[in-house]
C-alpha atoms as a PDB file:
ATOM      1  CA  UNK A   1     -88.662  -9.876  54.718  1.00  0.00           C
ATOM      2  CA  UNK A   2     -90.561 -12.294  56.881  1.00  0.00           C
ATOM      3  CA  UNK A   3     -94.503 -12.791  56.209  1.00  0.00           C
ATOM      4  CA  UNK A   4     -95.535 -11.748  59.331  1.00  0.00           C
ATOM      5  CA  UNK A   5     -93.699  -8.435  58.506  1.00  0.00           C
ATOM      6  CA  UNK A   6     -94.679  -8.337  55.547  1.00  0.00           C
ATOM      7  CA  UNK A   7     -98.562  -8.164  56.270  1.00  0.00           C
ATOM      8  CA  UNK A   8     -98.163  -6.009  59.112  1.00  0.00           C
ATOM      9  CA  UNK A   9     -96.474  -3.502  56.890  1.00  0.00           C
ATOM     10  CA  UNK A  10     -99.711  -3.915  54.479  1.00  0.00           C
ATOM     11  CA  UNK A  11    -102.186  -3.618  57.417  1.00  0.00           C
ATOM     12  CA  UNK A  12    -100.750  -0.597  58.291  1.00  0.00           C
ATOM     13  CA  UNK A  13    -100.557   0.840  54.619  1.00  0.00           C
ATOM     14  CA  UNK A  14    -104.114   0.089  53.816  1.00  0.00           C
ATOM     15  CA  UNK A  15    -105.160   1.566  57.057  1.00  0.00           C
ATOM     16  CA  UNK A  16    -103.427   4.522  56.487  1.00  0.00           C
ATOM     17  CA  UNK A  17    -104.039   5.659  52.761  1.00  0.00           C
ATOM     18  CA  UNK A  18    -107.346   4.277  51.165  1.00  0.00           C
ATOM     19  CA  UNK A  19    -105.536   4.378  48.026  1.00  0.00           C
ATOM     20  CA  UNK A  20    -104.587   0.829  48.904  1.00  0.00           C
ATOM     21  CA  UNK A  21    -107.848  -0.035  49.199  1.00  0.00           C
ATOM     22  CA  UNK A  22    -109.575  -2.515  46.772  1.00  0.00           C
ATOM     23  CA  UNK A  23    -112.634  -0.843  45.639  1.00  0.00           C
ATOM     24  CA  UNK A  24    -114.585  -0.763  42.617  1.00  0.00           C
ATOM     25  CA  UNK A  25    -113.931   1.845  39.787  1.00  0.00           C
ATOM     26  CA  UNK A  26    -116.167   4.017  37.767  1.00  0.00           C
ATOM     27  CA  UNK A  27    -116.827   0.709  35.357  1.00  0.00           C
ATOM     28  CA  UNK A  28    -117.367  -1.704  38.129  1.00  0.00           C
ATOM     29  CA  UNK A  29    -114.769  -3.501  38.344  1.00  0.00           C
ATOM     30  CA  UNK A  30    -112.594  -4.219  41.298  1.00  0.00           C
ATOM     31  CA  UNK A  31    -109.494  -2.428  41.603  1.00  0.00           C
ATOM     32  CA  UNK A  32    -105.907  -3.605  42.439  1.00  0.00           C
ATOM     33  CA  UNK A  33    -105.887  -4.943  45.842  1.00  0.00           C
ATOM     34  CA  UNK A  34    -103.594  -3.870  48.580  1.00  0.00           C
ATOM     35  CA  UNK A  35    -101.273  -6.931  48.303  1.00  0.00           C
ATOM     36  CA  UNK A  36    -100.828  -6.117  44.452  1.00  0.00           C
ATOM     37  CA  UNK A  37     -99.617  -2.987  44.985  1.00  0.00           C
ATOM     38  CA  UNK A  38     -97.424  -3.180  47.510  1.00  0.00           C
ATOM     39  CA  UNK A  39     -96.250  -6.551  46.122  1.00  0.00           C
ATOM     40  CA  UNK A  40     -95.194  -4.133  43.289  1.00  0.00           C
ATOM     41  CA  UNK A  41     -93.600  -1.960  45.382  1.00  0.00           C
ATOM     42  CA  UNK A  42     -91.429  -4.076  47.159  1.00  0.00           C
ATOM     43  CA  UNK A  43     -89.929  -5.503  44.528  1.00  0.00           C
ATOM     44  CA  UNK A  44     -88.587  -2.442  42.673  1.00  0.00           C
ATOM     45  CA  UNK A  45     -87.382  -1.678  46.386  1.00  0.00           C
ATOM     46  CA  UNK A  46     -86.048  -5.345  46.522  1.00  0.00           C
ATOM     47  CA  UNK A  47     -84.870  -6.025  43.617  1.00  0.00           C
ATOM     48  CA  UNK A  48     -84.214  -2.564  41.937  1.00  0.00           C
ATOM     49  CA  UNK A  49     -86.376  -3.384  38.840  1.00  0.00           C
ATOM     50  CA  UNK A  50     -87.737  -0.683  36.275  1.00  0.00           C
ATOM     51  CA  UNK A  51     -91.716   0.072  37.188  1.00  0.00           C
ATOM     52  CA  UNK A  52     -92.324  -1.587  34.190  1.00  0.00           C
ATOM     53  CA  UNK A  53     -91.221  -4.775  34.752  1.00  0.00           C
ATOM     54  CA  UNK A  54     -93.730  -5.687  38.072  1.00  0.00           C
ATOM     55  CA  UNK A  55     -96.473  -6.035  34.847  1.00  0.00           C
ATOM     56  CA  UNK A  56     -95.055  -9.580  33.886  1.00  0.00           C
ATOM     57  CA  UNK A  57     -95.772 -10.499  38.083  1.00  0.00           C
ATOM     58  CA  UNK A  58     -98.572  -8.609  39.225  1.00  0.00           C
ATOM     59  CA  UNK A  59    -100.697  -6.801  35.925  1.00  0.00           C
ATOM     60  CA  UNK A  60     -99.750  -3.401  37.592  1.00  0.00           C
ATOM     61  CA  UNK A  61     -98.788  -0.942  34.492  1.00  0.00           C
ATOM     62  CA  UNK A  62     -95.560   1.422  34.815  1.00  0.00           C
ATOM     63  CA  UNK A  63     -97.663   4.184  35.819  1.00  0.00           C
ATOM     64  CA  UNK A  64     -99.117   2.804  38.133  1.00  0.00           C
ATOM     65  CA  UNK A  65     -96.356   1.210  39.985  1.00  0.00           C
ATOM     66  CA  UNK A  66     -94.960   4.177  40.202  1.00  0.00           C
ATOM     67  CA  UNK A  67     -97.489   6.231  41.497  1.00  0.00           C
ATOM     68  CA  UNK A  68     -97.744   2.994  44.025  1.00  0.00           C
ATOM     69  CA  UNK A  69     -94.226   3.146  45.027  1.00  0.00           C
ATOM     70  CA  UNK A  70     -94.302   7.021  45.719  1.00  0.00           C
ATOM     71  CA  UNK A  71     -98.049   6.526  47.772  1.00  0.00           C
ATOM     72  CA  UNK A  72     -95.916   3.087  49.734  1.00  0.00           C
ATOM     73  CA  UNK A  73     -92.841   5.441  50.517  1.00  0.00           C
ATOM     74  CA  UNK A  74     -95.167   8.030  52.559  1.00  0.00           C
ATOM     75  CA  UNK A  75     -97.395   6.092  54.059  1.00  0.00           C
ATOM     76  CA  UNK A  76     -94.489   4.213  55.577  1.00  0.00           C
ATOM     77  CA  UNK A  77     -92.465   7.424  56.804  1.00  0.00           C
ATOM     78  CA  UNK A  78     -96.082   8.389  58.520  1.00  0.00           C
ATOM     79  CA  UNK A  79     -97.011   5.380  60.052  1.00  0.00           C
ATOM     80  CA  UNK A  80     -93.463   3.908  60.877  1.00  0.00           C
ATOM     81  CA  UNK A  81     -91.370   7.002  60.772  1.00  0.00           C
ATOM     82  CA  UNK A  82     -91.657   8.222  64.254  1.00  0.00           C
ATOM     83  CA  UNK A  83     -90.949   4.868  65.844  1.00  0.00           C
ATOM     84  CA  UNK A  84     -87.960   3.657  63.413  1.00  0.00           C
ATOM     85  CA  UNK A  85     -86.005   6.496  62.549  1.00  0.00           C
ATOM     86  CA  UNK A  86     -86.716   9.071  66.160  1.00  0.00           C
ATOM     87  CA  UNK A  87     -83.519  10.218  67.936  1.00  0.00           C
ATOM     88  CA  UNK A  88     -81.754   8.425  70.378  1.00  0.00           C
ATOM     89  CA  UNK A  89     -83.667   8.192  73.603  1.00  0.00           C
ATOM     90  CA  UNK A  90     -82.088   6.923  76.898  1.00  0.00           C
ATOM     91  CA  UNK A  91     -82.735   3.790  76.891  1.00  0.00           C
ATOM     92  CA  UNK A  92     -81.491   3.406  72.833  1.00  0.00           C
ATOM     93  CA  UNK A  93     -78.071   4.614  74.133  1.00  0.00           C
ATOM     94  CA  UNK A  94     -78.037   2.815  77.289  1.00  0.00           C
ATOM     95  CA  UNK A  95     -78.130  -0.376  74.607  1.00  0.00           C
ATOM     96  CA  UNK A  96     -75.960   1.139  72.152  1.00  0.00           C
ATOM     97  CA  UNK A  97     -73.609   1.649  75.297  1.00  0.00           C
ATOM     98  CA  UNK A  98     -74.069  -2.191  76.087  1.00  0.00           C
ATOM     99  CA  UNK A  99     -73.751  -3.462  72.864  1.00  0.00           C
ATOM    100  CA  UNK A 100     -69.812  -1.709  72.182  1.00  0.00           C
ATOM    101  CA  UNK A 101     -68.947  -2.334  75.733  1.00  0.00           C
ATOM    102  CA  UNK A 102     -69.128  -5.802  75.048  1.00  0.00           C
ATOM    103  CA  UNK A 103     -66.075  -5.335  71.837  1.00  0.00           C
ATOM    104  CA  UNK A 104     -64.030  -3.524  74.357  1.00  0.00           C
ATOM    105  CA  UNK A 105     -65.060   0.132  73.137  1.00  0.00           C
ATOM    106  CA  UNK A 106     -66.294   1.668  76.353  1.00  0.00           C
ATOM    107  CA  UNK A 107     -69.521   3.927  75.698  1.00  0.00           C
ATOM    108  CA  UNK A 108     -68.880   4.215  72.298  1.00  0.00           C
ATOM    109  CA  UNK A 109     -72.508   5.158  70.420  1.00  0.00           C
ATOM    110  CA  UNK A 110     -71.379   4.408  66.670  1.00  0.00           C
ATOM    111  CA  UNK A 111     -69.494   4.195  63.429  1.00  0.00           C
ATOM    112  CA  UNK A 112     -69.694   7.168  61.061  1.00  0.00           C
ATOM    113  CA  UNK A 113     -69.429   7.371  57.558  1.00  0.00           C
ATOM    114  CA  UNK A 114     -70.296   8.382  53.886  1.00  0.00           C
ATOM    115  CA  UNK A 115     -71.625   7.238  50.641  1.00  0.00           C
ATOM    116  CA  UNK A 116     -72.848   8.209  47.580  1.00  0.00           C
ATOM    117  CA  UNK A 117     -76.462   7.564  45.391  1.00  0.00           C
ATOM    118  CA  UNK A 118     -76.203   8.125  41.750  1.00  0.00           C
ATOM    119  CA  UNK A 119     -78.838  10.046  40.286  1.00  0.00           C
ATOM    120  CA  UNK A 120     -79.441   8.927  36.379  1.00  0.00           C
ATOM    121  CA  UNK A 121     -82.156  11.631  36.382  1.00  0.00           C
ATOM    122  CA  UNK A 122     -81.489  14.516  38.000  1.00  0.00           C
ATOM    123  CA  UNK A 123     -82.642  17.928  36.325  1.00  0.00           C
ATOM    124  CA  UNK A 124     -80.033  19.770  34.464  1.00  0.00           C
ATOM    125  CA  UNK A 125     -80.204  22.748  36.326  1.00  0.00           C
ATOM    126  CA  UNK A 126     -78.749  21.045  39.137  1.00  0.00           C
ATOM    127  CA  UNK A 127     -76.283  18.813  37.742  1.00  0.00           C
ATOM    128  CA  UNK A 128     -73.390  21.181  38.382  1.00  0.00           C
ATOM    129  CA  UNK A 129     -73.911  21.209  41.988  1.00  0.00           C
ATOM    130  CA  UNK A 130     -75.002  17.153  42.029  1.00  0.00           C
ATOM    131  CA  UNK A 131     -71.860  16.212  39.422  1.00  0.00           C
ATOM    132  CA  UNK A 132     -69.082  14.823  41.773  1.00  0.00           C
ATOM    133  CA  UNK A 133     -65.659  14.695  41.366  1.00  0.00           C
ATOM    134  CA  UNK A 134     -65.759  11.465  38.788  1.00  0.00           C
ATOM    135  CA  UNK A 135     -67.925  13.966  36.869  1.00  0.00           C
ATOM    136  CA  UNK A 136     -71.061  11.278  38.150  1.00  0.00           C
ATOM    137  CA  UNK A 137     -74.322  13.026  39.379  1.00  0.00           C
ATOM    138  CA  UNK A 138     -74.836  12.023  42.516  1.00  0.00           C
ATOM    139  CA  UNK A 139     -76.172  12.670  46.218  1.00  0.00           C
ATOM    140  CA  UNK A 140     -74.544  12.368  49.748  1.00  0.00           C
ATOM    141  CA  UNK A 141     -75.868  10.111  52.040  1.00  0.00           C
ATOM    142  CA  UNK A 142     -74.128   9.970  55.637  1.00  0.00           C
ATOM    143  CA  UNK A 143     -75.232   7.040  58.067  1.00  0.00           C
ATOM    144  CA  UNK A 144     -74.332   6.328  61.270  1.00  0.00           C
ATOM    145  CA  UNK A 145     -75.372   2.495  62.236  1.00  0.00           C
ATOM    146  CA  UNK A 146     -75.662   0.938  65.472  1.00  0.00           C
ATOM    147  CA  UNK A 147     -74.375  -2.636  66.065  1.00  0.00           C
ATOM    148  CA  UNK A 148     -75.252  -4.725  64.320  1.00  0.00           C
ATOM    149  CA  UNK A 149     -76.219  -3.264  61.200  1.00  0.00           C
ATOM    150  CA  UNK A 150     -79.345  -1.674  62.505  1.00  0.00           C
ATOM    151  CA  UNK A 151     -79.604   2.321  60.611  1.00  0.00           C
ATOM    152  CA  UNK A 152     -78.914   4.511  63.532  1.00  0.00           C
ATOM    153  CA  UNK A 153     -78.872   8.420  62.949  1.00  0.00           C
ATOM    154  CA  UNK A 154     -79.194   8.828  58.793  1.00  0.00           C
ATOM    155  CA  UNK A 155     -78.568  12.523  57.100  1.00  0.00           C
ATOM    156  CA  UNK A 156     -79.450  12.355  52.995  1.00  0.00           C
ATOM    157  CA  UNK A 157     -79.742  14.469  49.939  1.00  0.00           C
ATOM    158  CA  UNK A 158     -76.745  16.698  49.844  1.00  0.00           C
ATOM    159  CA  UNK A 159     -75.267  17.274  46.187  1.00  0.00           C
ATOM    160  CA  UNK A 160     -72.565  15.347  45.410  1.00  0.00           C
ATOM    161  CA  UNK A 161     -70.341  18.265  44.987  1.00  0.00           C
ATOM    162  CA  UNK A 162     -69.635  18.228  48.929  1.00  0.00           C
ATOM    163  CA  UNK A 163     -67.408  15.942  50.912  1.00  0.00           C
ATOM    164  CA  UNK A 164     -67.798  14.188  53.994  1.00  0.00           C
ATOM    165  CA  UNK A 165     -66.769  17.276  56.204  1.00  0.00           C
ATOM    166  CA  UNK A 166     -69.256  19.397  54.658  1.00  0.00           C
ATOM    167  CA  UNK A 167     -71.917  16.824  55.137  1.00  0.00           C
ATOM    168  CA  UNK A 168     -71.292  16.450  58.802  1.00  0.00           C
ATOM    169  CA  UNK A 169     -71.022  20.745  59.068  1.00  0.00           C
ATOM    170  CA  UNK A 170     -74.622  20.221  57.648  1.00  0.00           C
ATOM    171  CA  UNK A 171     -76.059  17.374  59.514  1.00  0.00           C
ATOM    172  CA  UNK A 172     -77.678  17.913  62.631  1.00  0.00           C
ATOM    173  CA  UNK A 173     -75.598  15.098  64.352  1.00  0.00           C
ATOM    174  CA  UNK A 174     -73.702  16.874  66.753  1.00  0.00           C
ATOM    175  CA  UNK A 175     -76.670  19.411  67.412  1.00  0.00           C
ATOM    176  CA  UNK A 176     -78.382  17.754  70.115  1.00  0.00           C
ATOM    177  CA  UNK A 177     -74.495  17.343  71.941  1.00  0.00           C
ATOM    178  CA  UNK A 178     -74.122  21.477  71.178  1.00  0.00           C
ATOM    179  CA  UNK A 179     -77.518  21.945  72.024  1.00  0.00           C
ATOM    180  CA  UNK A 180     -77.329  19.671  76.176  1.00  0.00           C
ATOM    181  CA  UNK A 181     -80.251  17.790  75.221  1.00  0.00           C
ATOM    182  CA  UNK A 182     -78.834  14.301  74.293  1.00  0.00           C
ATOM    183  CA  UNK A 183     -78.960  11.488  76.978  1.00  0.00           C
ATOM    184  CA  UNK A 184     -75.693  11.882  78.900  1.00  0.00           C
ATOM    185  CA  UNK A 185     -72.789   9.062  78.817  1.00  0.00           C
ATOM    186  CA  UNK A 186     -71.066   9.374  81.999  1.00  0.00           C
ATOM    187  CA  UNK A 187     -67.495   7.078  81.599  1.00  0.00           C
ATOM    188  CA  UNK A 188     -63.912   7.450  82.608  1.00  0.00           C
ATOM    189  CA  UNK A 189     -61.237   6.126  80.716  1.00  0.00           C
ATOM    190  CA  UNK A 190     -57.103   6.523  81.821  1.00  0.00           C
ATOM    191  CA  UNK A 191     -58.801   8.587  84.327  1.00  0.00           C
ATOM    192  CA  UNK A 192     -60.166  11.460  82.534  1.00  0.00           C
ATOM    193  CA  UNK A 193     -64.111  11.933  83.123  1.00  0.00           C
ATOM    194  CA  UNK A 194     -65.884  12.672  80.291  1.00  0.00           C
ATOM    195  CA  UNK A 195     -70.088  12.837  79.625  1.00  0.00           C
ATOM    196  CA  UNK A 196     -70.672  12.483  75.916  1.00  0.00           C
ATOM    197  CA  UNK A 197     -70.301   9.568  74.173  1.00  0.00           C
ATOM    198  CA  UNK A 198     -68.255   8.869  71.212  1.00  0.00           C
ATOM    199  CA  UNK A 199     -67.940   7.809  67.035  1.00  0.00           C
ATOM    200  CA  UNK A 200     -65.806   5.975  65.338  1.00  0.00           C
ATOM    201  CA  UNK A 201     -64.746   7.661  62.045  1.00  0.00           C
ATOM    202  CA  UNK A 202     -61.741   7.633  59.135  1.00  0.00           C
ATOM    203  CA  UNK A 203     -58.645  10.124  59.026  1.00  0.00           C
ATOM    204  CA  UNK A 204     -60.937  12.470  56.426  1.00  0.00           C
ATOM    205  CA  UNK A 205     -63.113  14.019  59.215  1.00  0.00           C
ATOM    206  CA  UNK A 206     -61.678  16.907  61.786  1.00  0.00           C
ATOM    207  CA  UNK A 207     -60.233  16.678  65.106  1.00  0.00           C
ATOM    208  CA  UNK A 208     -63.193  16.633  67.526  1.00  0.00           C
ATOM    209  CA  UNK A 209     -64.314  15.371  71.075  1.00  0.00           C
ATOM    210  CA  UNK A 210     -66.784  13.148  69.933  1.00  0.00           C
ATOM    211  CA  UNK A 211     -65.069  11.003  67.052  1.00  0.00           C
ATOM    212  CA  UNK A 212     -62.123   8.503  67.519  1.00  0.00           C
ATOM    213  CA  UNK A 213     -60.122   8.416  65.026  1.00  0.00           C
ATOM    214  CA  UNK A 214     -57.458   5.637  64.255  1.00  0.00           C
ATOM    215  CA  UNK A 215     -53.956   5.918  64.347  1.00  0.00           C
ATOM    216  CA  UNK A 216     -52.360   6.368  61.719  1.00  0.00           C
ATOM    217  CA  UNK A 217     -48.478   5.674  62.430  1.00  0.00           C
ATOM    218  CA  UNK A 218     -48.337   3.301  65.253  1.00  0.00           C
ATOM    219  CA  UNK A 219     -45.563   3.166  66.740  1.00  0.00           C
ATOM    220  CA  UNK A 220     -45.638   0.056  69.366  1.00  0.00           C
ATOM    221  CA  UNK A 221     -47.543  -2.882  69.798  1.00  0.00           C
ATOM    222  CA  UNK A 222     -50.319  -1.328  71.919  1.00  0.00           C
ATOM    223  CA  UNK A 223     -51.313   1.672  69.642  1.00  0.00           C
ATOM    224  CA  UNK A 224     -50.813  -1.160  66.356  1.00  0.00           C
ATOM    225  CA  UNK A 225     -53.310  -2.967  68.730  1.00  0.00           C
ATOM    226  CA  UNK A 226     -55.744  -0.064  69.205  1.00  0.00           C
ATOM    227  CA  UNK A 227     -55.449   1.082  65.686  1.00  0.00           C
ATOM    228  CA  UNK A 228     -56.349  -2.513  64.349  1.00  0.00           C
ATOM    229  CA  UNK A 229     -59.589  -2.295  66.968  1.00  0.00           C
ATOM    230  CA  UNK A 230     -60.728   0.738  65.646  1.00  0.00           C
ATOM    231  CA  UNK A 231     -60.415   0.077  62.326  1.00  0.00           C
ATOM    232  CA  UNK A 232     -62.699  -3.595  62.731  1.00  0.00           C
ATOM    233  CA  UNK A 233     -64.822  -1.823  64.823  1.00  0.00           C
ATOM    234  CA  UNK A 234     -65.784   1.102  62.311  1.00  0.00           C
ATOM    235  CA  UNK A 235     -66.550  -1.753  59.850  1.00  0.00           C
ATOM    236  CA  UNK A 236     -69.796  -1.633  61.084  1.00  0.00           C
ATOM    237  CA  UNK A 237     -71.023   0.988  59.203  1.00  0.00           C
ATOM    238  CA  UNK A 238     -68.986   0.052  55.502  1.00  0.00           C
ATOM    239  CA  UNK A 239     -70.838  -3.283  56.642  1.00  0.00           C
ATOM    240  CA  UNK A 240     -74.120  -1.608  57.000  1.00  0.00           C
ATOM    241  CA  UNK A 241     -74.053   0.287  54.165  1.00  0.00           C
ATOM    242  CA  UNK A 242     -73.866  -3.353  52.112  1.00  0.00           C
ATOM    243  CA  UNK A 243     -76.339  -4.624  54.099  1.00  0.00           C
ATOM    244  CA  UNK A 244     -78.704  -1.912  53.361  1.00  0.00           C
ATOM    245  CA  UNK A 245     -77.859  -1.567  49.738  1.00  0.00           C
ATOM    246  CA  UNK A 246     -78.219  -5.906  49.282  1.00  0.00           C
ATOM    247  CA  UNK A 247     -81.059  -6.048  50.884  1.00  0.00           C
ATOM    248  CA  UNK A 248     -82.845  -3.090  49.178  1.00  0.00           C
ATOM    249  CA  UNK A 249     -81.157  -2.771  45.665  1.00  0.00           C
ATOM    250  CA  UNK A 250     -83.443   0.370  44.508  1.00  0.00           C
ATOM    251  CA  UNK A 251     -80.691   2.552  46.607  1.00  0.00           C
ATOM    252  CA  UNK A 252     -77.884   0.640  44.890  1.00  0.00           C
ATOM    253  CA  UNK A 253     -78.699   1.282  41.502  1.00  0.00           C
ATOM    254  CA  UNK A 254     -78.588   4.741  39.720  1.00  0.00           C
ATOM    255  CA  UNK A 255     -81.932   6.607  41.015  1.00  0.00           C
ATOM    256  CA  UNK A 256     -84.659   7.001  38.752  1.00  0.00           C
ATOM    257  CA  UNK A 257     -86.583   9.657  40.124  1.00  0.00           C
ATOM    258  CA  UNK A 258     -86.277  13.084  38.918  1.00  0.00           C
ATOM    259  CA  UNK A 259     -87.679  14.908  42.149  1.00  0.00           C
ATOM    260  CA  UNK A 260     -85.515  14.932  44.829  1.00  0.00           C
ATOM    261  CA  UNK A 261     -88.278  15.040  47.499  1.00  0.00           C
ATOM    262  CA  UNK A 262     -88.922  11.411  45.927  1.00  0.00           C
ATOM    263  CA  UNK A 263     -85.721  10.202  46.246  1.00  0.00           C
ATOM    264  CA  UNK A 264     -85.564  11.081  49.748  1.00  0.00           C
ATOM    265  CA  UNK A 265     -88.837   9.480  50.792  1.00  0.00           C
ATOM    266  CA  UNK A 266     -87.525   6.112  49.047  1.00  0.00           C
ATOM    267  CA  UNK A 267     -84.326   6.308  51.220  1.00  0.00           C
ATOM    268  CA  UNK A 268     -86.427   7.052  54.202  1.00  0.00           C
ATOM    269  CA  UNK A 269     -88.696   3.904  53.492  1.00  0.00           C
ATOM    270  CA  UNK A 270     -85.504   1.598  52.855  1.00  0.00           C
ATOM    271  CA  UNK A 271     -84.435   2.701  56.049  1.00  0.00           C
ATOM    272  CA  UNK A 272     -87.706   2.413  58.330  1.00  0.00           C
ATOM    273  CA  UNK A 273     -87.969  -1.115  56.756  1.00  0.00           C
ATOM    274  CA  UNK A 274     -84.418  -2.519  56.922  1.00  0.00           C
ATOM    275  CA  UNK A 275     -84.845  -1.438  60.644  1.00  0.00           C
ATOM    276  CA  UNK A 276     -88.020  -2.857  61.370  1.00  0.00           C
ATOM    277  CA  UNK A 277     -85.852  -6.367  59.508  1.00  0.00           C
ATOM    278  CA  UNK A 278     -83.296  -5.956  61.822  1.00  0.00           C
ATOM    279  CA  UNK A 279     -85.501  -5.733  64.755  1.00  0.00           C
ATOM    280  CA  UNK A 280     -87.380  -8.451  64.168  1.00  0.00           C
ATOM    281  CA  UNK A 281     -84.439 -10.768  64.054  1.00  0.00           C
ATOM    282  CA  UNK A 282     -82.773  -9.334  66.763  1.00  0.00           C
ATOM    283  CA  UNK A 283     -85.837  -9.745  68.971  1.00  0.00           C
ATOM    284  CA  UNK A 284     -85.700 -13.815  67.636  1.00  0.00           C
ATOM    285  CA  UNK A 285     -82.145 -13.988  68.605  1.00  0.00           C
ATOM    286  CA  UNK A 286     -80.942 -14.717  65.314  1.00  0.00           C
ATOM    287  CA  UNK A 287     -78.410 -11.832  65.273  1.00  0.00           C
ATOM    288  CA  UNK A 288     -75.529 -11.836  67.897  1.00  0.00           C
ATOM    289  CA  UNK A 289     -74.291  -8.741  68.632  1.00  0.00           C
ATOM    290  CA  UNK A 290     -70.461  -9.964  69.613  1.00  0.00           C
ATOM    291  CA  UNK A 291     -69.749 -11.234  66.507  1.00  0.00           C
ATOM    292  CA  UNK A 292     -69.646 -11.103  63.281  1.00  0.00           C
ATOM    293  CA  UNK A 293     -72.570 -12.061  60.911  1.00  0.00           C
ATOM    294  CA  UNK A 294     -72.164 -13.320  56.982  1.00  0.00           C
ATOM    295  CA  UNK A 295     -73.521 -11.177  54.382  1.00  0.00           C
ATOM    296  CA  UNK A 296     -76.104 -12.046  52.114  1.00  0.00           C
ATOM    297  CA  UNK A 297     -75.558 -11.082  48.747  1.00  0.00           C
ATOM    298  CA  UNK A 298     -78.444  -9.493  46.313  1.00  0.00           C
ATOM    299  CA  UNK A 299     -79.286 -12.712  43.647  1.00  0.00           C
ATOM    300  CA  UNK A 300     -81.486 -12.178  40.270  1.00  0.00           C
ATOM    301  CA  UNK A 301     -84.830 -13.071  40.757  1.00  0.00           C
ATOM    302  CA  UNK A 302     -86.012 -14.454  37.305  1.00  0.00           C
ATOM    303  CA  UNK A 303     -89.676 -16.110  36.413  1.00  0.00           C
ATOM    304  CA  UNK A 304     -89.380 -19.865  35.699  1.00  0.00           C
ATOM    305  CA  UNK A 305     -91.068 -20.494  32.118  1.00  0.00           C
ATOM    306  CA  UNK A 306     -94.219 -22.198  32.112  1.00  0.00           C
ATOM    307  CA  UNK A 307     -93.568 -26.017  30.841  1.00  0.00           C
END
């Protein structure tokens, strides 16, 4: 995360909850400041440490980094939320539209897919319908991300009992298509007219209008040639998903969190901020969207002893 980033998201968190405030206790004495806490915040989001382990960097105790990170995580869904995770408006698909037109899929809006979160804690009254089939407790987490590697539409918290058709069944992805109030995508392609866009996705979801699936027994050089497209293509979103999960290792890691409202508002904030990332370097032109970009891979962060 960039400085300038950094103390914007700060400026806004402080503004928004006086909690980050630095103000004197019932003693006298000063309080943590704002750039302690959230300092402490981002790097269990970061780097997927233990609450207790910010004490050794910023002399914030585990219960207080906790109740820092949970205070972090809604003030940046309220502040950020509406801007960095709204639905598509007109202009976002006219980009998104753009963007894939550019790789030779013509209005194409995104890559779908499915993962799983791990949930060390989760209360034992729910672990039957959490426990997947590995016998792991665990939640569903379906993501749709725009090129290139930006979190488009995001759908979380289903137990990890389901599979990724009865995550879609329960996502309100397609509702705005059922519902004639998403922004049109007029196209024609081998002459058919059609006016909603489309998502790439695997062989595991069903038949439907709006995904684009690959084929899976080519049988000539031109559908091994489309089947080869759309399977680069919907890389995007297995892509994404690393992204995401390097760049914020809380979400990579088993969750610690026993509520599951908390677990959700963490996933929000990794999203709002891996968007506002991606946004920022986009609007730098450090990220091409016709090619391919290099991964960056999560390293351990370890304190260099005092000589």
């Amino acid at each position: 995360m960039r400085r300038f980033l950094y103390l914007r998201v700060v400026s806004a968190v402080e503004t928004h909850d006086c909690y980050f405030q630095q103000r004197r206790d019932a003693t006298g004495n000063l309080r943590f400041s704002a750039f302690q806490n959230c300092t402490a915040v981002i790097r269990q989001l970061a780097y997927g440490m233990p609450a207790d382990a910010v004490d050794e960097y910023v002399r914030i105790a585990q219960t207080t980094a906790i109740k820092s990170l949970k205070k972090f995580c809604t003030a940046v869904d309220d502040v950020f939320g509406e801007e960095y995770l709204h639905a598509p408006t007109a202009a976002d698909v006219e980009r998104r539209l753009a963007m894939h037109n550019k790789r030779g899929f013509v209005d194409m809006l995104d890559s779908l897919d499915c993962m799983r979160w791990a949930w060390k804690n989760c209360p034992t009254a729910w672990q039957d319908s959490t426990q997947a089939r590995n016998k792991n407790l665990q939640l569903f987490w379906k993501q749709s991300y725009r090129a290139i590697y930006g979190s488009g539409t995001h759908f979380f918290g289903m137990p990890g009992s389901h599979i990724d058709i009865n995550v879609l069944d329960r996502s309100d992805l397609f509702s705005r298509i059922s519902n004639m109030t998403a922004p049109p995508c007029d196209y024609v392609i081998n002459g058919n007219s059609y006016d909603i866009g489309y998502y790439l996705a695997d062989g595991i979801y069903p038949p439907r209008a709006a995904l684009v699936q690959t084929i899976s027994n080519p049988t000539d050089n031109k559908q091994r040639c489309c089947a080869i497209s759309q399977e680069v293509a919907r890389k995007d979103v297995e892509r994404g998903f690393g992204v995401l999960q390097s760049r914020w290792a809380i979400v990579k890691g088993p969750a610690r969190f026993w509520s599951h409202k908390d677990l959700c508002m963490n996933m929000q904030a990794c999203i709002i901020l891996h968007n506002m990332i991606v946004e920022l370097k986009t609007n730098e032109g450090r990220i091409c969207h016709t090619s391919t970009t290099t991964l960056l891979h999560l390293t351990r962060h370890e304190r260099l002893p005092t000589i």
